[in-house]
N, C-alpha and C. Protein backbone atom coordinates (compact mmCIF):
# COMPACT_ATOMS: atom_id res chain seq x y z
N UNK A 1 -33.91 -148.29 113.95
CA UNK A 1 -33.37 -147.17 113.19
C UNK A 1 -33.40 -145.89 114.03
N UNK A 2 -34.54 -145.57 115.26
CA UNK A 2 -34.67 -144.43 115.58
C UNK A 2 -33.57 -144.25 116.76
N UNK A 3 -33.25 -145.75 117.24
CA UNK A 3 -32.14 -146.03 118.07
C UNK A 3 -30.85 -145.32 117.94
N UNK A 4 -30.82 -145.60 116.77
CA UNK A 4 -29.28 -145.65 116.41
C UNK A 4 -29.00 -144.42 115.77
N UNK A 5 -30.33 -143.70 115.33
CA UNK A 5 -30.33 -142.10 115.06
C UNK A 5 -29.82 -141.38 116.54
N UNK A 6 -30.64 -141.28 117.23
CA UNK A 6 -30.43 -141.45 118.98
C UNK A 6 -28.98 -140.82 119.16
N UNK A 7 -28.31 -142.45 119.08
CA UNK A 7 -27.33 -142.58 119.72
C UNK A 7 -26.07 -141.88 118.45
N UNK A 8 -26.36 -141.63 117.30
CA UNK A 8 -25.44 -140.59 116.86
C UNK A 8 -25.55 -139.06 116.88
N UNK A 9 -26.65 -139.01 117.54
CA UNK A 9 -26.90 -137.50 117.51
C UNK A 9 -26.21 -137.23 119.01
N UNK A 10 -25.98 -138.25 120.13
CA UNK A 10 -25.72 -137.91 121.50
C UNK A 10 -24.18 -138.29 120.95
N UNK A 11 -23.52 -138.98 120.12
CA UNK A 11 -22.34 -138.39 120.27
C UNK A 11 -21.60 -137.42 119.43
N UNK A 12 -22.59 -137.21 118.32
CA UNK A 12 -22.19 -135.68 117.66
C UNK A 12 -22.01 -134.71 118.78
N UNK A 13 -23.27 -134.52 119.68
CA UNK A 13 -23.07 -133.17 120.98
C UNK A 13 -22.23 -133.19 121.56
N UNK A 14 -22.15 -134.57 122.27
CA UNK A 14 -21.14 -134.68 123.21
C UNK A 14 -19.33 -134.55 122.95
N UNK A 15 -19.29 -135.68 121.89
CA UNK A 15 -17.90 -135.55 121.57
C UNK A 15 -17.33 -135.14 119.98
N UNK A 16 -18.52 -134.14 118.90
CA UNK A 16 -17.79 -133.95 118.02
C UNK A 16 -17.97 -134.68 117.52
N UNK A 17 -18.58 -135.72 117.35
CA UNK A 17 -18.18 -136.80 116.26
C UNK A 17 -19.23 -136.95 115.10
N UNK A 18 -18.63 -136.26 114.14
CA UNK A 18 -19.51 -136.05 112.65
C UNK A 18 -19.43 -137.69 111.80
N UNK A 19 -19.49 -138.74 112.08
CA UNK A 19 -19.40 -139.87 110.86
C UNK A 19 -20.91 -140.14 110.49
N UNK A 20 -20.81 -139.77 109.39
CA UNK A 20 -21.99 -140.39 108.63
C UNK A 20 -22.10 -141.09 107.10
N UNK A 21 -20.77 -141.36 106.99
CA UNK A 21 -20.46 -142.89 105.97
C UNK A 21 -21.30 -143.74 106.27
N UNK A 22 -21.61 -144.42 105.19
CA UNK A 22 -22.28 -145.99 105.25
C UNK A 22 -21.10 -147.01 104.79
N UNK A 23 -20.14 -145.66 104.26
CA UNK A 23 -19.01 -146.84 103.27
C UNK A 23 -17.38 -146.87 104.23
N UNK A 24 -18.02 -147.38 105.47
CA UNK A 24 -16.25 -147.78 106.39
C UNK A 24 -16.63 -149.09 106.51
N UNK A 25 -15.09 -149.49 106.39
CA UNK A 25 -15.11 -150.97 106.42
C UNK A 25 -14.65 -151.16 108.04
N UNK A 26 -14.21 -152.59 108.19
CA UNK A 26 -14.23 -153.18 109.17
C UNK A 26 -13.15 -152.78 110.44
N UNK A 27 -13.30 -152.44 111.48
CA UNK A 27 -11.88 -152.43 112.37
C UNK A 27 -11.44 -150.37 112.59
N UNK A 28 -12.23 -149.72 112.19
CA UNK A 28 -12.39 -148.52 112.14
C UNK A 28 -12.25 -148.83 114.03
N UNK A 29 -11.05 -147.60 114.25
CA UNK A 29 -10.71 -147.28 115.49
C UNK A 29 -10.41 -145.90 115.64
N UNK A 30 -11.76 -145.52 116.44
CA UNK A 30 -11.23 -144.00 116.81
C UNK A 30 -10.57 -143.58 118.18
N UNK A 31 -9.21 -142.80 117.73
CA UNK A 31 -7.96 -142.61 119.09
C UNK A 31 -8.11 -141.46 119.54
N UNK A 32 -8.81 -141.10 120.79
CA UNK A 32 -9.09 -139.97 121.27
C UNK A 32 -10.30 -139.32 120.10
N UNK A 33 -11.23 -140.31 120.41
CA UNK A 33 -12.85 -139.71 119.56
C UNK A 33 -13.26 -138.30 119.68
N UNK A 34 -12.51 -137.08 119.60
CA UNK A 34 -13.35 -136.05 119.70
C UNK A 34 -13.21 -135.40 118.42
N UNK A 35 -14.25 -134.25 117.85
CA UNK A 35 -13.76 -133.79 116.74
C UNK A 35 -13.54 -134.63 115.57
N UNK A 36 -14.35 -135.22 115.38
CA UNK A 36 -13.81 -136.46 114.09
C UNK A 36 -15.19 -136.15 113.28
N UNK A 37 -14.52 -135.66 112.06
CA UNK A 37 -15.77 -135.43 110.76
C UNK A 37 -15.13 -136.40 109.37
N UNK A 38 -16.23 -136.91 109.27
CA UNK A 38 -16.03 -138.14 108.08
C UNK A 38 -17.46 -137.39 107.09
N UNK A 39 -16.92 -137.00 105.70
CA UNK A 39 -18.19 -136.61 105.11
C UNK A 39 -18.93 -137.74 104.66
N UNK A 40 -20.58 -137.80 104.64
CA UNK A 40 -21.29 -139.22 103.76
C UNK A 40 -20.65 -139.78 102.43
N UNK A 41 -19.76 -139.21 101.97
CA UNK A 41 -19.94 -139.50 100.43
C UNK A 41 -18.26 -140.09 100.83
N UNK A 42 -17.28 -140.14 101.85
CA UNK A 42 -16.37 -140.62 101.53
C UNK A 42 -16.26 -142.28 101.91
N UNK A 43 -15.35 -143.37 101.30
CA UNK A 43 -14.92 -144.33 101.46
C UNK A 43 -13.72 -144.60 102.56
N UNK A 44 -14.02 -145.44 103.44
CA UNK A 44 -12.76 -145.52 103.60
C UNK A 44 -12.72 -146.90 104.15
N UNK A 45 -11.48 -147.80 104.28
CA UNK A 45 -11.43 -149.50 103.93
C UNK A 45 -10.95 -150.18 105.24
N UNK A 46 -10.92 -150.94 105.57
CA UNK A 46 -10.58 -152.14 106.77
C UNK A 46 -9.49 -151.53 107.67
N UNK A 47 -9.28 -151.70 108.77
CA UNK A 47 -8.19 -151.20 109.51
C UNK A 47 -8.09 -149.67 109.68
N UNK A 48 -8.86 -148.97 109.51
CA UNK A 48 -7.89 -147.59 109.68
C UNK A 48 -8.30 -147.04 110.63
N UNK A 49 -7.46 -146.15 111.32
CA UNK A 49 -7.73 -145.49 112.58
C UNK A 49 -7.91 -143.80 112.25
N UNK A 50 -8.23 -143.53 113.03
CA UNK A 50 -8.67 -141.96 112.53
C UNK A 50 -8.24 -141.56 113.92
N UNK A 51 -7.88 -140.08 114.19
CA UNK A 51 -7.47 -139.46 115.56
C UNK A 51 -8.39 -138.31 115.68
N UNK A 52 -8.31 -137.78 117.18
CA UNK A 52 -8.48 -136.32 117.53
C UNK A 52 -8.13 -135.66 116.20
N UNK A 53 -9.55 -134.29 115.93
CA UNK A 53 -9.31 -133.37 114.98
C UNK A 53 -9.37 -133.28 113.57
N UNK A 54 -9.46 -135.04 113.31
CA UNK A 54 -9.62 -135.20 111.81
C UNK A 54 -10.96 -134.97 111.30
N UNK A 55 -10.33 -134.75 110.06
CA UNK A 55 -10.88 -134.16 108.79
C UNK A 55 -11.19 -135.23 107.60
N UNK A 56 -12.46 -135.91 107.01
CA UNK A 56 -12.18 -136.61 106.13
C UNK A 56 -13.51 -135.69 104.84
N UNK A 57 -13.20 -135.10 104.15
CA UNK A 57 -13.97 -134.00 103.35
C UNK A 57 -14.31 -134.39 102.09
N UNK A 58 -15.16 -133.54 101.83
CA UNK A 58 -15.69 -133.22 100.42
C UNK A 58 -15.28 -132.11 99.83
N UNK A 59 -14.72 -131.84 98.42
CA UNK A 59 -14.49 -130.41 97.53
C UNK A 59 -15.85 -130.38 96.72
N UNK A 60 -16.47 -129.28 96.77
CA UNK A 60 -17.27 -128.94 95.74
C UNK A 60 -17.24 -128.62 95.07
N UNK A 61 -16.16 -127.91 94.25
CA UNK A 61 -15.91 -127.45 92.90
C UNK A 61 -14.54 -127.42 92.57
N UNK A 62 -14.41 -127.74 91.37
CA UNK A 62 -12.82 -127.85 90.52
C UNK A 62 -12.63 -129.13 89.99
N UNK A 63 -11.90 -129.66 90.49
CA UNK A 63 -10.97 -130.84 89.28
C UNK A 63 -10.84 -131.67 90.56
N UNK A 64 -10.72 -131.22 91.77
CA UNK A 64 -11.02 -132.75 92.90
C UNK A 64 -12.32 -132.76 93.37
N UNK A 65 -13.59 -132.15 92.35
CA UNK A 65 -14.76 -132.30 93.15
C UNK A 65 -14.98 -133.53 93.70
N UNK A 66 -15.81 -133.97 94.92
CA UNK A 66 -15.95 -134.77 95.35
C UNK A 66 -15.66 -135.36 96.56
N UNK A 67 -15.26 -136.33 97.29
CA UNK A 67 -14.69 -137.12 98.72
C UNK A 67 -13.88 -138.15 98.43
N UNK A 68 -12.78 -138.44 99.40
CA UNK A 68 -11.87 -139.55 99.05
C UNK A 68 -11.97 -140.68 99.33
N UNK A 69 -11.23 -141.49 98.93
CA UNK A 69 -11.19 -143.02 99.08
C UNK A 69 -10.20 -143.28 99.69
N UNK A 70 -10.09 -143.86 100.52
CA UNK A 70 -9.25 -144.24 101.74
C UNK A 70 -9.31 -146.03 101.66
N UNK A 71 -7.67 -146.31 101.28
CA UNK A 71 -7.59 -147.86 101.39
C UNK A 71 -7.69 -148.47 102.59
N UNK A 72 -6.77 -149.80 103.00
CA UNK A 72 -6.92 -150.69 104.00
C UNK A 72 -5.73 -150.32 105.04
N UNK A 73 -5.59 -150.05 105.81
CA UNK A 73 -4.58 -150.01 106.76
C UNK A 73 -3.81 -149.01 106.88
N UNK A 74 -5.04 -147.79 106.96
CA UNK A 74 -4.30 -146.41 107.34
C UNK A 74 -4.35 -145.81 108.45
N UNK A 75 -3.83 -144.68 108.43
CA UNK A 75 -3.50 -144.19 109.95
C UNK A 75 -3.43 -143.07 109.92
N UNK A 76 -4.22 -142.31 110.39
CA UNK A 76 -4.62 -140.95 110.16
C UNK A 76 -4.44 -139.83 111.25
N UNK A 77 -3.22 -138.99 111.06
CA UNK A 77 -3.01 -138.92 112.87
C UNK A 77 -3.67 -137.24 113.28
N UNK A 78 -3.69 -136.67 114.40
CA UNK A 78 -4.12 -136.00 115.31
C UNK A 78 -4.19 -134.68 113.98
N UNK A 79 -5.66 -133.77 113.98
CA UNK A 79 -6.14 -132.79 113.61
C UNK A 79 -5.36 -132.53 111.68
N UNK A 80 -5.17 -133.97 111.13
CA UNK A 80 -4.90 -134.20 109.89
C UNK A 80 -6.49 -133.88 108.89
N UNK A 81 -6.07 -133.25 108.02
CA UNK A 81 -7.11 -133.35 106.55
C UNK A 81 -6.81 -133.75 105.78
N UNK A 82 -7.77 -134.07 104.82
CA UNK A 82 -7.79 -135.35 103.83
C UNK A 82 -9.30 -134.83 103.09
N UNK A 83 -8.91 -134.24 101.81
CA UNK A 83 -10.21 -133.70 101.59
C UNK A 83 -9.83 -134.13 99.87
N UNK A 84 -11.14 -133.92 99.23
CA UNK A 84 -11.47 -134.22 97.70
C UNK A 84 -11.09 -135.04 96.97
N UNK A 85 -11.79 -135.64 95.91
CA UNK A 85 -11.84 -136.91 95.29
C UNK A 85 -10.49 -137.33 94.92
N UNK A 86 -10.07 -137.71 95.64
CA UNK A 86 -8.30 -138.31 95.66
C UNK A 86 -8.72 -139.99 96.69
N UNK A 87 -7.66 -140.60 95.97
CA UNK A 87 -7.37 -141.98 96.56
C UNK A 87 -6.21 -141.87 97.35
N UNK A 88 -6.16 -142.62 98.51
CA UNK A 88 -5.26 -142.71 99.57
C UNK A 88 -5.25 -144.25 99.34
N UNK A 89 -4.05 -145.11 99.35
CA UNK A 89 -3.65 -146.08 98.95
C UNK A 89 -3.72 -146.72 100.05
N UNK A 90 -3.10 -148.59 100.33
CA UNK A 90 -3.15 -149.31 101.30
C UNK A 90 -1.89 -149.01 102.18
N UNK A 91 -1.98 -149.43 103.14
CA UNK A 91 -0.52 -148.99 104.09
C UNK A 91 -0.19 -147.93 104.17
N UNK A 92 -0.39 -146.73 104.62
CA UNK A 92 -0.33 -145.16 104.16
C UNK A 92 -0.72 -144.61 105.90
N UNK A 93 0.74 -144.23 106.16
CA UNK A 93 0.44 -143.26 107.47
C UNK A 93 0.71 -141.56 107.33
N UNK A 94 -0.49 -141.07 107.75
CA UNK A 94 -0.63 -139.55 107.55
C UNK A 94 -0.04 -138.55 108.97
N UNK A 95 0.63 -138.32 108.79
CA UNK A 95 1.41 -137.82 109.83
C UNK A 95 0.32 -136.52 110.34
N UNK A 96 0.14 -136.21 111.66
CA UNK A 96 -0.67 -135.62 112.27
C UNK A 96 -0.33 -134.03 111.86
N UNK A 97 -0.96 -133.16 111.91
CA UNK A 97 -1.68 -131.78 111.24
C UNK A 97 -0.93 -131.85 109.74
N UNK A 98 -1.44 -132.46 109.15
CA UNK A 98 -1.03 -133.08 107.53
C UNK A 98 -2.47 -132.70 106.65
N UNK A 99 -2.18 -131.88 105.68
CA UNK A 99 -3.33 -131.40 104.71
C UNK A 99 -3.26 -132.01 103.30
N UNK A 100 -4.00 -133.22 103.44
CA UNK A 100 -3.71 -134.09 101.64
C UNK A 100 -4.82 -133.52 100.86
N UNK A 101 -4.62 -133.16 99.75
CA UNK A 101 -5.43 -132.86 98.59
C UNK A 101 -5.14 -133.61 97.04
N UNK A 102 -3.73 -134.68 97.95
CA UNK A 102 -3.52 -135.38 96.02
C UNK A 102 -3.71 -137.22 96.56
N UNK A 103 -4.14 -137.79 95.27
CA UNK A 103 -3.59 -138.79 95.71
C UNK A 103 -2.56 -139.24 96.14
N UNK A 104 -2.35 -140.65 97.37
CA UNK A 104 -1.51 -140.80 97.59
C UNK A 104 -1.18 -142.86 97.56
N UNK A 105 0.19 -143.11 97.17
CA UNK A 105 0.29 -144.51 96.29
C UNK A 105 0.60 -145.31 97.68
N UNK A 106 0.41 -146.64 97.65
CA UNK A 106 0.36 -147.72 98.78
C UNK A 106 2.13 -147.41 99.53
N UNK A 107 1.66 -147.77 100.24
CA UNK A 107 3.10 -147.86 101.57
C UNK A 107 3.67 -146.49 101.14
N UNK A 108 3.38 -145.82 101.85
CA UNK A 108 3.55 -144.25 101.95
C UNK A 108 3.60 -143.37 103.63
N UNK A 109 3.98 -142.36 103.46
CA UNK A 109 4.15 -141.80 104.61
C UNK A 109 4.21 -140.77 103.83
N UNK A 110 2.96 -139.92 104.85
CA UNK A 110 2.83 -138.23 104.18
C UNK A 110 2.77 -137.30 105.49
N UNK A 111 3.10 -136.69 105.13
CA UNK A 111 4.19 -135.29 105.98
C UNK A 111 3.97 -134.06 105.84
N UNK A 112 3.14 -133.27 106.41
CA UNK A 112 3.05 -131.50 106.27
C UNK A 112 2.12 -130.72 104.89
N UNK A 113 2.00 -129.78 105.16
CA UNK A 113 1.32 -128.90 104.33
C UNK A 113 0.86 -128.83 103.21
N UNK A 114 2.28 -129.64 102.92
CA UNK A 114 2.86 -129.43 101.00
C UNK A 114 2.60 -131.20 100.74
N UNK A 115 1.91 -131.70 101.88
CA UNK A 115 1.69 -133.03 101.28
C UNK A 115 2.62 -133.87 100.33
N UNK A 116 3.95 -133.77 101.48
CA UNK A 116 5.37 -134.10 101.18
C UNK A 116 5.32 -135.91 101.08
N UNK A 117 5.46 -136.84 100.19
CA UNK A 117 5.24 -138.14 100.39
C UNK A 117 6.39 -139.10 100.06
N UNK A 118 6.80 -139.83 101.16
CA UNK A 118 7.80 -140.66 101.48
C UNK A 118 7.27 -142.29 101.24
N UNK A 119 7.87 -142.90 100.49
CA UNK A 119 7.80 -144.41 100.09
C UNK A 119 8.28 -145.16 101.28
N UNK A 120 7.58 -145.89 101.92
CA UNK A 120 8.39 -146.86 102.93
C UNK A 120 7.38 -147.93 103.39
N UNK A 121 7.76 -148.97 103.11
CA UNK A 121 7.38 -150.63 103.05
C UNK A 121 6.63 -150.60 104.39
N UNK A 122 5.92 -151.32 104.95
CA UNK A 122 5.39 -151.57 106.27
C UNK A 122 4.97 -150.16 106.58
N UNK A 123 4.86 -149.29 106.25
CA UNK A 123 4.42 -147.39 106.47
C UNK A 123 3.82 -147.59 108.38
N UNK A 124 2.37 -148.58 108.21
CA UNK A 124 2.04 -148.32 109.32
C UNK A 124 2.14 -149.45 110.24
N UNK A 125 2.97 -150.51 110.12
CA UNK A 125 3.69 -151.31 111.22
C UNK A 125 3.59 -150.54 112.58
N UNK A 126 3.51 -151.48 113.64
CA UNK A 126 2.72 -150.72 114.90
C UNK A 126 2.31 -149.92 115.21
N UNK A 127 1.40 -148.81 114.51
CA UNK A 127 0.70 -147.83 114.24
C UNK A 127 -0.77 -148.44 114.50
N UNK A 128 -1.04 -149.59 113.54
CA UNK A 128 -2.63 -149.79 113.52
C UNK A 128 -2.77 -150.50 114.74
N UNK A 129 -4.21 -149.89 115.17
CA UNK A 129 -4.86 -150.78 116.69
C UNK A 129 -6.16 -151.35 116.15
N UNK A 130 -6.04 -152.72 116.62
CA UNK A 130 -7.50 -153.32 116.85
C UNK A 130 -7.39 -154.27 115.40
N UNK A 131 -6.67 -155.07 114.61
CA UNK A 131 -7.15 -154.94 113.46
C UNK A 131 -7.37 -156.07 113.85
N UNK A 132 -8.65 -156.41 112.48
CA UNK A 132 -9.58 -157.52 112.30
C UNK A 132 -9.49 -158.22 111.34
């Protein structure tokens, strides 16, 4: 245990990297590991990749208090947020500097500021790396 404390504290310094979930599932691939904050309290499910700059948050007060849930086979691209108790569905690619605050429904593609969301089958077809 004191190991592995260790070795997340040397890559918090070094490269930014805030994860302290217990709840990621399998095949988690980080693309250009720097800057990557995952809050404890969020979920997130099999396959997904996270990039440079991301954001995976907690709201503390209002009507999304809380951290999100992140399905199976997402794709989370370069200095994107993703904050408060909202569900992010399966197949769902987040287009890079993208700010989600609503849920979002399976095979999706989300887009800009206003958390603009586009329906499309296969969303992250050659997008995901490594899956297991």
């Amino acid at each position: 245990m004191i190991f592995f404390k260790a070795v997340r504290e040397h890559l918090r310094k070094k490269y930014g990297l805030e994860i302290d979930s217990p709840h990621i599932g399998r095949g988690l691939y980080l693309g250009h590991p720097y800057n990557i904050t995952v809050s404890p309290y969020a979920i997130i499910g099999d396959n997904c990749n996270l990039h440079k700059g991301v954001t995976v948050g907690r709201e503390n007060r209002g009507e999304r208090k809380g951290a999100p849930v992140i399905g199976d086979k997402v794709w989370i691209g370069i200095n994107a947020t993703v904050v408060g108790n909202i569900k992010i569905g399966n197949d769902v690619m987040i287009a890079p500097n993208s700010f989600v605050n609503c849920d979002i429904p399976d095979h999706s593609i989300v887009i800009g500021n206003s958390c603009c969301i586009h329906r499309k089958d296969n969303a992250t077809e050659g997008y995901i790396n490594r899956v297991v």
